[in-house]
Protein backbone atom coordinates (compact mmCIF):
# COMPACT_ATOMS: atom_id res chain seq x y z
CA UNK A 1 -7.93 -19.64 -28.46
CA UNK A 2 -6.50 -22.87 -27.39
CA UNK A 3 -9.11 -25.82 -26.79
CA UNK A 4 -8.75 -27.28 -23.26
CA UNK A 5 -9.94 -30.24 -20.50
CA UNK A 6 -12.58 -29.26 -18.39
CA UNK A 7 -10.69 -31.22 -15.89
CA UNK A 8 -8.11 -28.36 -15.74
CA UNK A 9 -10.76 -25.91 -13.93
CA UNK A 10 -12.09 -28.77 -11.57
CA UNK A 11 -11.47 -26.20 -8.41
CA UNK A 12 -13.59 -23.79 -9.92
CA UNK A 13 -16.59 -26.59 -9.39
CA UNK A 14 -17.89 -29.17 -11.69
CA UNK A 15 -20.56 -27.05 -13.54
CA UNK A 16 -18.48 -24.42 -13.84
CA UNK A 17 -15.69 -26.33 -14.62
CA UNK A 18 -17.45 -28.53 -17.52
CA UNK A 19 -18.42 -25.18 -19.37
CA UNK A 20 -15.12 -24.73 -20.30
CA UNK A 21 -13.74 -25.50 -23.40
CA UNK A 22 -11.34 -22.81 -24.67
CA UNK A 23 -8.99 -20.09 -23.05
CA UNK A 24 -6.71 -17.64 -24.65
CA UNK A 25 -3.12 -17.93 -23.87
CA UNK A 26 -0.99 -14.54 -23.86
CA UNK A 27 2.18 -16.60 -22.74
CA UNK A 28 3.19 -18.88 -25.32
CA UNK A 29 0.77 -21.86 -26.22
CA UNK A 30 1.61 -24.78 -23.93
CA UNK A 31 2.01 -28.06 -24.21
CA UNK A 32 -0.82 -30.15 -25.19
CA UNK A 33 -2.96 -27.43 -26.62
CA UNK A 34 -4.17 -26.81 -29.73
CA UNK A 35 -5.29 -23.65 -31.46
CA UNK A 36 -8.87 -22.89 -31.76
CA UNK A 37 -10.66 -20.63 -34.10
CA UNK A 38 -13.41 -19.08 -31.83
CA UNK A 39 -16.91 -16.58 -32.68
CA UNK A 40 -17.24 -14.41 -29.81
CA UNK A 41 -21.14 -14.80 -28.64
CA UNK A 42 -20.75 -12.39 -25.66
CA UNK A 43 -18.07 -10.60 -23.04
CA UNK A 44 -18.59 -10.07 -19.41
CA UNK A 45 -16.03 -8.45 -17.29
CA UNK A 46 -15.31 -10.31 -14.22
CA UNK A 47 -14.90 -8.47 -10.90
CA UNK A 48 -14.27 -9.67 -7.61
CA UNK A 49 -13.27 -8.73 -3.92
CA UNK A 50 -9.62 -10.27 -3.09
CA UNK A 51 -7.96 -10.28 0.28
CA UNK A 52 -5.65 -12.67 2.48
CA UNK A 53 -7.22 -15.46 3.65
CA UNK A 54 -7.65 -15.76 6.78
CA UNK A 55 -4.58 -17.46 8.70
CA UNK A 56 -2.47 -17.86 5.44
CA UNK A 57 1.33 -17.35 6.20
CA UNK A 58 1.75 -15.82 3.38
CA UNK A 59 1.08 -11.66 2.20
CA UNK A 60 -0.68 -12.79 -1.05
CA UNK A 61 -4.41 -11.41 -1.81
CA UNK A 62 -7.01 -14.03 -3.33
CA UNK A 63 -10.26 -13.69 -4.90
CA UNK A 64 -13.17 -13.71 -2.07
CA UNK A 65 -15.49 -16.39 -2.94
CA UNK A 66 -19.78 -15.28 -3.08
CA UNK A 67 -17.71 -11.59 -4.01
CA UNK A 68 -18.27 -12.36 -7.96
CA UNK A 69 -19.87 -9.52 -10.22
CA UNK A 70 -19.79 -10.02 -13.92
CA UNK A 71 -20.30 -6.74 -15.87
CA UNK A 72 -21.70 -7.53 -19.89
CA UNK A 73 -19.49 -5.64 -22.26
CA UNK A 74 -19.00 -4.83 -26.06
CA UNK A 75 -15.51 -5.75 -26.16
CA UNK A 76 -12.35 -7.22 -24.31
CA UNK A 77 -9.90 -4.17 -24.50
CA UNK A 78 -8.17 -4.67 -20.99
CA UNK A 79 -9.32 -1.59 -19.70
CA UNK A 80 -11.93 -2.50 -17.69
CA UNK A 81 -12.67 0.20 -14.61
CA UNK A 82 -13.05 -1.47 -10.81
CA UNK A 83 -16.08 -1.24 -9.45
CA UNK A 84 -16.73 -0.39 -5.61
CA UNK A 85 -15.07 -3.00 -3.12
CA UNK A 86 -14.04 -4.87 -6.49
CA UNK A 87 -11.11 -5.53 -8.84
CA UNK A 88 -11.80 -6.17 -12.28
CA UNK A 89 -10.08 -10.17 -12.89
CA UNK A 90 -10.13 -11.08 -16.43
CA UNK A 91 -13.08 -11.55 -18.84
CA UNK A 92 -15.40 -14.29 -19.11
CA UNK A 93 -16.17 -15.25 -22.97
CA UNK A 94 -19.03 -17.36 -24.37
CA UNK A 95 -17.54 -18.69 -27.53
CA UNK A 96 -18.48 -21.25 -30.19
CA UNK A 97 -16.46 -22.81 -32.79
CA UNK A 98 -15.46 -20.97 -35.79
CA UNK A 99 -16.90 -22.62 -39.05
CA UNK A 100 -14.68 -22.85 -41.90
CA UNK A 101 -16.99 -20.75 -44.43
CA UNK A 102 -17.02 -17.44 -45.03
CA UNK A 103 -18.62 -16.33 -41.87
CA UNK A 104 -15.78 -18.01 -39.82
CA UNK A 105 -13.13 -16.80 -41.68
CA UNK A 106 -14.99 -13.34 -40.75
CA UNK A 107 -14.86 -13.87 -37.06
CA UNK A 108 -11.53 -15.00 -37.25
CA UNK A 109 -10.52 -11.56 -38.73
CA UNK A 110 -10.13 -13.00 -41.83
């Protein structure tokens, strides 16, 4: 996990956007970011409705907004199943920090 600005997700709104700390980085770390050591709390799969806005000039579909269904799950294994009129997006974490005794070395899959 790499520890992050809230700032970053400002379009996502400001409450949503200042209960982010962390996000997990499959395409090198950045710039600026720092690794995290994480304990998962809980998983929900996200799922939303995407489309082309209406009068873009381009082809490309976006998420619908109010289209939002979050799905709790036991684990983040990327093989999440669509639900009807929805796409499954990514997965939404609630995290804390890892302490640095035994029990965080645990969650850290130490």
């Amino acid at each position: 996990m790499l520890e992050v600005d809230p700032e970053d997700y400002a379009d996502l709104g400001s409450e949503r956007a200042d209960e982010i700390d962390f996000r997990e980085e499959h395409h090198g770390q950045g710039e600026g970011y720092a690794p995290t050591s994480v304990e998962v709390v809980s998983i929900a799969e996200v799922h939303c409705r995407y489309e082309v806005p209406p009068g873009a000039t381009d082809n490309v579909n976006r998420p619908v907004p109010g289209t939002t269904v979050l799905v709790p799950a036991m684990e983040a294994d990327g093989w999440a199943k669509a639900g009807q009129d929805v796409r499954f997006a990514g997965c939404l974490v609630t995290a804390r920090r890892a302490t640095d005794g035994p029990e965080g070395a645990a969650a850290r899959g130490r």
